[in-house]
PDB file of N, CA and C in Angstrom:
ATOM      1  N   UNK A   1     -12.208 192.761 -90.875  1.00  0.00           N
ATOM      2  CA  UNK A   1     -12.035 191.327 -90.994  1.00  0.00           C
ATOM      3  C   UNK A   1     -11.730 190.696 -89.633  1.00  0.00           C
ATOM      4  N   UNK A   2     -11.127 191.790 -88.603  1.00  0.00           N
ATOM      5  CA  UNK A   2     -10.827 191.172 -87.544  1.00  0.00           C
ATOM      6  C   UNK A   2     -11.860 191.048 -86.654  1.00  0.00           C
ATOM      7  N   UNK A   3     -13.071 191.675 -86.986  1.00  0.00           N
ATOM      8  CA  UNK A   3     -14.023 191.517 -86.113  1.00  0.00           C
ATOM      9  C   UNK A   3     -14.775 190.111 -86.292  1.00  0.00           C
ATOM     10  N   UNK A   4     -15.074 189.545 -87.877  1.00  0.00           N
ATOM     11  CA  UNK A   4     -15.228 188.948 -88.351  1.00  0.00           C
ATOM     12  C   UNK A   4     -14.539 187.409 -87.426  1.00  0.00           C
ATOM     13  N   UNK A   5     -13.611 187.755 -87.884  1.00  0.00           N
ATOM     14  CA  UNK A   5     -12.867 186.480 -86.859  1.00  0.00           C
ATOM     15  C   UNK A   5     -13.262 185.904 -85.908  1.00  0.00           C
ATOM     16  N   UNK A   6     -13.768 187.383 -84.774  1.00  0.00           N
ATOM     17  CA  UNK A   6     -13.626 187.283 -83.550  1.00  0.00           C
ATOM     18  C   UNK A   6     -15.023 186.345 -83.427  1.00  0.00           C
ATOM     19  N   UNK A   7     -16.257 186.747 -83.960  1.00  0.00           N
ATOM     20  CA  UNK A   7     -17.188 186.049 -83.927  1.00  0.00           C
ATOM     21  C   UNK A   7     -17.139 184.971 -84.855  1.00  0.00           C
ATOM     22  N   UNK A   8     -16.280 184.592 -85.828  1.00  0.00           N
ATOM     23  CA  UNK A   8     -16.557 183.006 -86.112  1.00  0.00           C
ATOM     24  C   UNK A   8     -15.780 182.437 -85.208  1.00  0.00           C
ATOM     25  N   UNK A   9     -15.106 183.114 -84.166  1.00  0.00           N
ATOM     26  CA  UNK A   9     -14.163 182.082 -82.968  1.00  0.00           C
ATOM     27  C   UNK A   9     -15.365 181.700 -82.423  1.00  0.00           C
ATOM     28  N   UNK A  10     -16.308 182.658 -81.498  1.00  0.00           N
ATOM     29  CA  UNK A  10     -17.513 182.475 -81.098  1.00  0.00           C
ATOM     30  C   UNK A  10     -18.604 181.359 -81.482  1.00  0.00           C
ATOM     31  N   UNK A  11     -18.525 181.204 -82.932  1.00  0.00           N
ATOM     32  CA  UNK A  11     -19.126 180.014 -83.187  1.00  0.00           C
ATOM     33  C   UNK A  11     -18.666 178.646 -83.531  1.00  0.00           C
ATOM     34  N   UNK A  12     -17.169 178.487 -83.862  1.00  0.00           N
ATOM     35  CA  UNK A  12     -16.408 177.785 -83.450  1.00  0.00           C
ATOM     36  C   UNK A  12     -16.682 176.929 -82.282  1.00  0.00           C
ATOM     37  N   UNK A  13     -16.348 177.708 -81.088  1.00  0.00           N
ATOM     38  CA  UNK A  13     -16.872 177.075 -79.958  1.00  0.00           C
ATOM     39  C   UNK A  13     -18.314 176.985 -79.228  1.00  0.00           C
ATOM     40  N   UNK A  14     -18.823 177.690 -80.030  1.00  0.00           N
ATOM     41  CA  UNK A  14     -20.626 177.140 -79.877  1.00  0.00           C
ATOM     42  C   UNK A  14     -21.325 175.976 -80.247  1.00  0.00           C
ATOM     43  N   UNK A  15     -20.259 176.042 -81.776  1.00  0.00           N
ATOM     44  CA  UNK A  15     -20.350 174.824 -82.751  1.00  0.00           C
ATOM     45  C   UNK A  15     -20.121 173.044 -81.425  1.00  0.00           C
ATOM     46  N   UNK A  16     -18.721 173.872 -81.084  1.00  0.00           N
ATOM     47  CA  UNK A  16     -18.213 172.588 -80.453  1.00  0.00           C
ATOM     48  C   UNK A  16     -18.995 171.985 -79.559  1.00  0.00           C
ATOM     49  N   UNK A  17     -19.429 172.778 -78.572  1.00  0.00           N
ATOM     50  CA  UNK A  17     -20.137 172.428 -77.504  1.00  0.00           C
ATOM     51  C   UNK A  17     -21.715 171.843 -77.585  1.00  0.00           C
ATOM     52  N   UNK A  18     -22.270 172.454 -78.925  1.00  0.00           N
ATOM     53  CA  UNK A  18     -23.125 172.077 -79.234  1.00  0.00           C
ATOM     54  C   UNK A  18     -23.279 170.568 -80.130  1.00  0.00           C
ATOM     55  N   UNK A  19     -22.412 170.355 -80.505  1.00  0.00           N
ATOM     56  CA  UNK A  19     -22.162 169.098 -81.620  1.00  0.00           C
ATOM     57  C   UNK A  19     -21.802 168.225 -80.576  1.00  0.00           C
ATOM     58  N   UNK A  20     -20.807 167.999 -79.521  1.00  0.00           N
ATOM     59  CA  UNK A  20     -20.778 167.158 -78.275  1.00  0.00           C
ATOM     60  C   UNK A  20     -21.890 166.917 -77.589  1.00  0.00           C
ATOM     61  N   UNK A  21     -22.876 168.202 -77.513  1.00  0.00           N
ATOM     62  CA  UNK A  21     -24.121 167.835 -76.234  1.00  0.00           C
ATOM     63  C   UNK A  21     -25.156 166.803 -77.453  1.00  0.00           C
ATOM     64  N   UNK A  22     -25.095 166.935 -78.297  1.00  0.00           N
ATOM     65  CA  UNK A  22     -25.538 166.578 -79.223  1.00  0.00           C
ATOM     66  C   UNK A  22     -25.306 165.054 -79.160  1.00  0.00           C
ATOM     67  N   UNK A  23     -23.998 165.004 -79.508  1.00  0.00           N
ATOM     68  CA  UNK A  23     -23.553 163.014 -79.704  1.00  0.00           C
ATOM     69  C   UNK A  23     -23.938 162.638 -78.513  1.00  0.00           C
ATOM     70  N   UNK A  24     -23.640 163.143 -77.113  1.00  0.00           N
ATOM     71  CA  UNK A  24     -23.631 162.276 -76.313  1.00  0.00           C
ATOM     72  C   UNK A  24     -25.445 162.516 -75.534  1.00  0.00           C
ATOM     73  N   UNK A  25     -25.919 163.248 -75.938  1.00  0.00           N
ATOM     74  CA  UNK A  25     -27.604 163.162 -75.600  1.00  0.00           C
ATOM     75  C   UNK A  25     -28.295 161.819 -76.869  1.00  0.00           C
ATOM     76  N   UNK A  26     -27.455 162.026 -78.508  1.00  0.00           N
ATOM     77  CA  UNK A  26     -28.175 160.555 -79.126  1.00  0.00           C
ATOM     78  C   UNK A  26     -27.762 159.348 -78.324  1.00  0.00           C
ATOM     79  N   UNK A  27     -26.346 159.136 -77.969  1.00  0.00           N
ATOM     80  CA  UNK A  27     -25.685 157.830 -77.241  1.00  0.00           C
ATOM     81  C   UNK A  27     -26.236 157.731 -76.365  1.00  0.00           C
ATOM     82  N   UNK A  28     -26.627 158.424 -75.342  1.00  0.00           N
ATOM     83  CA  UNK A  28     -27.392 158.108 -74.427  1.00  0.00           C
ATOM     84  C   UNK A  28     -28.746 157.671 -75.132  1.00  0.00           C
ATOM     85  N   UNK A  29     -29.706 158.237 -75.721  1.00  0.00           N
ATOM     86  CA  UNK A  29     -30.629 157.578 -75.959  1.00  0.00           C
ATOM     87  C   UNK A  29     -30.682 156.068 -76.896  1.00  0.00           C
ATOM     88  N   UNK A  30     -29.813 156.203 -77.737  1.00  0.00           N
ATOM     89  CA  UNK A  30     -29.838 155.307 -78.428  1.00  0.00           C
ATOM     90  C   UNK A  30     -29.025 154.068 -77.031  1.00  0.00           C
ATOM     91  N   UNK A  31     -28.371 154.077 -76.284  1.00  0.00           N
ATOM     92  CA  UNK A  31     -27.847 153.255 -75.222  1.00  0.00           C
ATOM     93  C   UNK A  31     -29.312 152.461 -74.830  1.00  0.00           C
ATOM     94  N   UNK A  32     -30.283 153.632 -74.391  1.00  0.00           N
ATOM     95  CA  UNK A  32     -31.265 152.916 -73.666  1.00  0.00           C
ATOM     96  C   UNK A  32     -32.408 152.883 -73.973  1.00  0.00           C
ATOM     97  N   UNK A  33     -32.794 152.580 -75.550  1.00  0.00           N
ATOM     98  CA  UNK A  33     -33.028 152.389 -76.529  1.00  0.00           C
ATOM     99  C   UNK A  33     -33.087 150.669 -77.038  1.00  0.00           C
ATOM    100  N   UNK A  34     -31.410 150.143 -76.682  1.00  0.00           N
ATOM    101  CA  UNK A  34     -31.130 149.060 -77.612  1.00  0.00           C
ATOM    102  C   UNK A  34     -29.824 148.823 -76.350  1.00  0.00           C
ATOM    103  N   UNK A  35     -29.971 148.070 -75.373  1.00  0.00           N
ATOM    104  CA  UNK A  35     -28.893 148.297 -74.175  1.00  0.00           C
ATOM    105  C   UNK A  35     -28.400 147.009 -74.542  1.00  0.00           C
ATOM    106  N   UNK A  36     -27.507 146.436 -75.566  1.00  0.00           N
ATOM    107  CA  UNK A  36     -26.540 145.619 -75.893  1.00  0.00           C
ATOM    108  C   UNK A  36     -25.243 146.229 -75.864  1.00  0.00           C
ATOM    109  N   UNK A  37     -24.495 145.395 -76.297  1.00  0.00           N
ATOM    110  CA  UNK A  37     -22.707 145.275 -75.545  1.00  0.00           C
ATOM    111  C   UNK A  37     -22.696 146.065 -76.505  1.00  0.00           C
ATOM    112  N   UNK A  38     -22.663 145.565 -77.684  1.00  0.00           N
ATOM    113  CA  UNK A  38     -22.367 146.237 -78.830  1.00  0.00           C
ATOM    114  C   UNK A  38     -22.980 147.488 -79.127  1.00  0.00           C
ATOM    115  N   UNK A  39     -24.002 147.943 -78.701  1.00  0.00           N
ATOM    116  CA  UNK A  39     -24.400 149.040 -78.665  1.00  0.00           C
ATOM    117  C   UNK A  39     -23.657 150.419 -77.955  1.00  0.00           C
ATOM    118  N   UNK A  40     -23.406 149.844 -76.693  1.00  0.00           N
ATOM    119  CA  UNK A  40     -22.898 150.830 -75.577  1.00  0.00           C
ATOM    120  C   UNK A  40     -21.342 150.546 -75.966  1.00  0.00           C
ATOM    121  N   UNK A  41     -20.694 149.638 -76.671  1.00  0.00           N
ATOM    122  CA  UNK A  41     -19.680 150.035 -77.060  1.00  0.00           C
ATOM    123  C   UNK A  41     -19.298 150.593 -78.496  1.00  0.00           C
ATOM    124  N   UNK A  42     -20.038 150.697 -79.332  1.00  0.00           N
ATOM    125  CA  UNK A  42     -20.027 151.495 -80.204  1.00  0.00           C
ATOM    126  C   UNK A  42     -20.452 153.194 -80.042  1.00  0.00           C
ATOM    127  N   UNK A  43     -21.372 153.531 -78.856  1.00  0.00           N
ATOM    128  CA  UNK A  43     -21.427 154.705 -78.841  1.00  0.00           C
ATOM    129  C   UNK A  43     -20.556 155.291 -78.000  1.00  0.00           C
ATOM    130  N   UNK A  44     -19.907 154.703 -76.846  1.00  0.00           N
ATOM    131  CA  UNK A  44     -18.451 154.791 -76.356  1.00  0.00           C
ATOM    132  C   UNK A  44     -17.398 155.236 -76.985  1.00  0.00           C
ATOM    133  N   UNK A  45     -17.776 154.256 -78.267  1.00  0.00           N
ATOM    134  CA  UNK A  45     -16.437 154.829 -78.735  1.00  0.00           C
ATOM    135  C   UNK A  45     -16.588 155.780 -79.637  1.00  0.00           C
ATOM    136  N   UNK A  46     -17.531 156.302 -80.062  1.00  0.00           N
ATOM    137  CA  UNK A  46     -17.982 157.734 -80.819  1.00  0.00           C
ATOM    138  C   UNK A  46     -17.531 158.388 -79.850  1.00  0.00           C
ATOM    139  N   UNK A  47     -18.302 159.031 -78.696  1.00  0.00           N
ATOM    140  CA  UNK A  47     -18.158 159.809 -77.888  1.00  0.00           C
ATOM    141  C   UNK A  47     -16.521 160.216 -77.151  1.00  0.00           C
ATOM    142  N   UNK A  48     -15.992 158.767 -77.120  1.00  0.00           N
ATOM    143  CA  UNK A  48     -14.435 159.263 -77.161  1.00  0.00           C
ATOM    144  C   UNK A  48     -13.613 159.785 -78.145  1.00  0.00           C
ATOM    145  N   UNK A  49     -13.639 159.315 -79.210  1.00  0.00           N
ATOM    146  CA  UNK A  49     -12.948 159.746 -80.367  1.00  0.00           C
ATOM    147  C   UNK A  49     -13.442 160.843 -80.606  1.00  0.00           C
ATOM    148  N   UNK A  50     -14.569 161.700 -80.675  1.00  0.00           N
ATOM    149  CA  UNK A  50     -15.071 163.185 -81.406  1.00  0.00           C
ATOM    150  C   UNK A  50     -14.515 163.820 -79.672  1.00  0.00           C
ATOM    151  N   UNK A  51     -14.508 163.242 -78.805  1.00  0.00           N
ATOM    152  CA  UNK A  51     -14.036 164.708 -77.813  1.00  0.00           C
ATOM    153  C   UNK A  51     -12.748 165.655 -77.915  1.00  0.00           C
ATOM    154  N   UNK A  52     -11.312 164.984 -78.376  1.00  0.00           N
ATOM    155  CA  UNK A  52     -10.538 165.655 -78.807  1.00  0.00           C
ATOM    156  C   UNK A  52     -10.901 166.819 -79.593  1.00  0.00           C
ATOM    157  N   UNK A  53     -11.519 165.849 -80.875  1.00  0.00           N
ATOM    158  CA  UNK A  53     -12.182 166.913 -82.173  1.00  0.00           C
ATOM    159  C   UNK A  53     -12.466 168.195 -81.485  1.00  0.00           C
ATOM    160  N   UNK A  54     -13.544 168.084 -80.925  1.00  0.00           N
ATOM    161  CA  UNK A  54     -14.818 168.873 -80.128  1.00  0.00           C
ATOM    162  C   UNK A  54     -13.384 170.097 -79.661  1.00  0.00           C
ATOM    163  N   UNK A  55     -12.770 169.889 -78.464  1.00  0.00           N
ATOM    164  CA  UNK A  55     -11.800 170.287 -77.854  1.00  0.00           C
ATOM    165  C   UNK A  55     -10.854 171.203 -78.808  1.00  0.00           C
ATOM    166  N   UNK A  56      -9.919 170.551 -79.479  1.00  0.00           N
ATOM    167  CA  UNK A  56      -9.502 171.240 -80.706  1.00  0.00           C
ATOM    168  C   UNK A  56     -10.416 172.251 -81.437  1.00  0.00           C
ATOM    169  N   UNK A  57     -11.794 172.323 -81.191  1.00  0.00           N
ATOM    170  CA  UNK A  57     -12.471 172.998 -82.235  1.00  0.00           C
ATOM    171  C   UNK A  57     -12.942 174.311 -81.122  1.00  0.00           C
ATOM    172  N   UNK A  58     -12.836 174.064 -79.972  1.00  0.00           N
ATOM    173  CA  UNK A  58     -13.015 174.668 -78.737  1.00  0.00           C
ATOM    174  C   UNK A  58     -11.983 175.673 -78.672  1.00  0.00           C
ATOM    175  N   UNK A  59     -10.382 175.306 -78.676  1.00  0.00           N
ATOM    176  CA  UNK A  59      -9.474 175.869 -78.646  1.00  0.00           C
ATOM    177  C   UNK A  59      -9.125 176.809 -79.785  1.00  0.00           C
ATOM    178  N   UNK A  60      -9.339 176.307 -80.824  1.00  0.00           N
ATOM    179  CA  UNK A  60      -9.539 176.843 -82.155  1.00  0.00           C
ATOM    180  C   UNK A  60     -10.325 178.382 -82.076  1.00  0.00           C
ATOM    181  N   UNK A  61     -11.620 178.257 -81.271  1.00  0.00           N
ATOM    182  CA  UNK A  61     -12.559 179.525 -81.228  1.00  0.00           C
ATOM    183  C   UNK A  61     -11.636 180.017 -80.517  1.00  0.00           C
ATOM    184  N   UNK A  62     -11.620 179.856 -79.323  1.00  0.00           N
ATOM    185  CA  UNK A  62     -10.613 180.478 -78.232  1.00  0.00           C
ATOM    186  C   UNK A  62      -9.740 181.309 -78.839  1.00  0.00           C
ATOM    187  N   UNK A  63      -8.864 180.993 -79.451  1.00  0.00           N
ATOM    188  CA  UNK A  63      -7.593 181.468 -80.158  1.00  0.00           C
ATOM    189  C   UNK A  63      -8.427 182.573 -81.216  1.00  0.00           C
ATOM    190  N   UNK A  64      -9.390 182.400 -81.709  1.00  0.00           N
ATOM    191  CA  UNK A  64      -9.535 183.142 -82.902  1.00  0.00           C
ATOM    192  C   UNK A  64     -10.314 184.322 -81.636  1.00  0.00           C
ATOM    193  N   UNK A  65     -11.161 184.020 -81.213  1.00  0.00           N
ATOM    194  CA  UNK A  65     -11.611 185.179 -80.702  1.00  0.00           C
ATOM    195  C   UNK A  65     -11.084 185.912 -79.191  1.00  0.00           C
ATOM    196  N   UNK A  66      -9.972 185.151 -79.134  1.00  0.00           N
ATOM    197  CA  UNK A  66      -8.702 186.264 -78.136  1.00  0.00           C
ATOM    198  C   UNK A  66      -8.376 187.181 -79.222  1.00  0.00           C
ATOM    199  N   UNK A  67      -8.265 186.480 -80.352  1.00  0.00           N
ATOM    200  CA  UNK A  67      -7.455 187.593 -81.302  1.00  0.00           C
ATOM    201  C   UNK A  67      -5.774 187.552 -81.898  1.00  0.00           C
ATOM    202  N   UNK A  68      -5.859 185.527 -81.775  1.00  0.00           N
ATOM    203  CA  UNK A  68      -4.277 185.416 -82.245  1.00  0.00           C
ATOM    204  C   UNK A  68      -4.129 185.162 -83.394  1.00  0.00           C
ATOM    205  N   UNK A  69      -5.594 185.266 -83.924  1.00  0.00           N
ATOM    206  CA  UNK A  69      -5.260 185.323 -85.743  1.00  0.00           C
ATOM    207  C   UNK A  69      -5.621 186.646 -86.578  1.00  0.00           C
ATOM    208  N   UNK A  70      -5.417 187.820 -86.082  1.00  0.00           N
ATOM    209  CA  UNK A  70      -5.504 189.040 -86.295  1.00  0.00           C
ATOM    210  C   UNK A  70      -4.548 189.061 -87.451  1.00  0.00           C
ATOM    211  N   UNK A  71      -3.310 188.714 -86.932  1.00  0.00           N
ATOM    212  CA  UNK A  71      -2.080 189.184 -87.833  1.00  0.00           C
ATOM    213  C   UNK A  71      -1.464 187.950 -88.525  1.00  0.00           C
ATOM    214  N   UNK A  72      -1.595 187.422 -89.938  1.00  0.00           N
ATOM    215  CA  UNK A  72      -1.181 186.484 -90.351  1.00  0.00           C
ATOM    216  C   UNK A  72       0.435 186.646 -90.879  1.00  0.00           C
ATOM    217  N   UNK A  73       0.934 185.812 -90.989  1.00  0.00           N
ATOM    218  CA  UNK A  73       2.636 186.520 -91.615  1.00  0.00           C
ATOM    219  C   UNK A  73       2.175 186.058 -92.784  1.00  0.00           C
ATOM    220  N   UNK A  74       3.087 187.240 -93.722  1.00  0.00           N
ATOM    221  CA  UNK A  74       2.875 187.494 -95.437  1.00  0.00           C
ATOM    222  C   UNK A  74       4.617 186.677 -95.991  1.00  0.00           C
ATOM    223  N   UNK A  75       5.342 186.693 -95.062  1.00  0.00           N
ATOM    224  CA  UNK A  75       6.174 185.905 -95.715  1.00  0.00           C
ATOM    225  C   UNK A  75       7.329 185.820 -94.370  1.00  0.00           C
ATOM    226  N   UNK A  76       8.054 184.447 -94.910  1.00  0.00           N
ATOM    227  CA  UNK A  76       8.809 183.637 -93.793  1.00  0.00           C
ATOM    228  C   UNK A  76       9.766 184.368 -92.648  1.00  0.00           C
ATOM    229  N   UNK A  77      10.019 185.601 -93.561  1.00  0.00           N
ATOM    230  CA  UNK A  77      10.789 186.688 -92.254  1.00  0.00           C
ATOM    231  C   UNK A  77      10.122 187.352 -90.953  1.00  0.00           C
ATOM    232  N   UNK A  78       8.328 187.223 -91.265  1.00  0.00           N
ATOM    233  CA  UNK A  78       7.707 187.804 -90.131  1.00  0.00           C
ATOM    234  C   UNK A  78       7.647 186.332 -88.977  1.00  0.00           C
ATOM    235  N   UNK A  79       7.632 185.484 -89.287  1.00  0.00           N
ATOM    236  CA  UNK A  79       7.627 184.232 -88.084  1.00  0.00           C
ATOM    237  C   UNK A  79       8.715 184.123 -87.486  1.00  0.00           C
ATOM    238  N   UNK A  80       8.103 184.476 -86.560  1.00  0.00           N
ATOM    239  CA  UNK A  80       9.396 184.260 -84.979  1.00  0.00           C
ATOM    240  C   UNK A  80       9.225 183.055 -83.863  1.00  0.00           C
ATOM    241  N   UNK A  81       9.645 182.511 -83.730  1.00  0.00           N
ATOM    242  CA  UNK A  81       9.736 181.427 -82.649  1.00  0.00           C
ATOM    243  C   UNK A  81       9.446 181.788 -81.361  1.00  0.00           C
TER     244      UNK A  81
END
């Protein structure tokens, strides 16, 4: 199962990187496409708001395929600070 992990971390962050090159290759086209205010600020603000996402989903792989979700705790005495 832990191998398992390791490669959905892998796509995790394939996912991410790929779903970002993604928004911001449509925003760009759709920008110059239809080059109004409202245009370039609506895809602005897509492209800002999903980068966290993206990032988080980045870090997310990271973590899974270092291998820090190998060992889950089964109950409240195994979590340590």
């Amino acid at each position: 199962m832990n191998t398992v992990k390791k490669y959905a971390g892998l796509l995790w962050m394939a996912l991410a990187i790929a779903s970002y090159v993604f928004l911001v290759y449509t925003s760009y086209h759709q920008i110059h496409a239809k080059p109004t205010t409202d245009t370039i600020v609506q895809w602005v603000i897509f492209d800002v708001i999903f980068l966290p996402i993206n990032i988080g989903l980045l870090i997310f792989g990271w973590l899974a395929f270092k291998g820090d979700y190998d060992h889950l705790p089964e109950s409240d005495e195994e979590i340590v600070d």
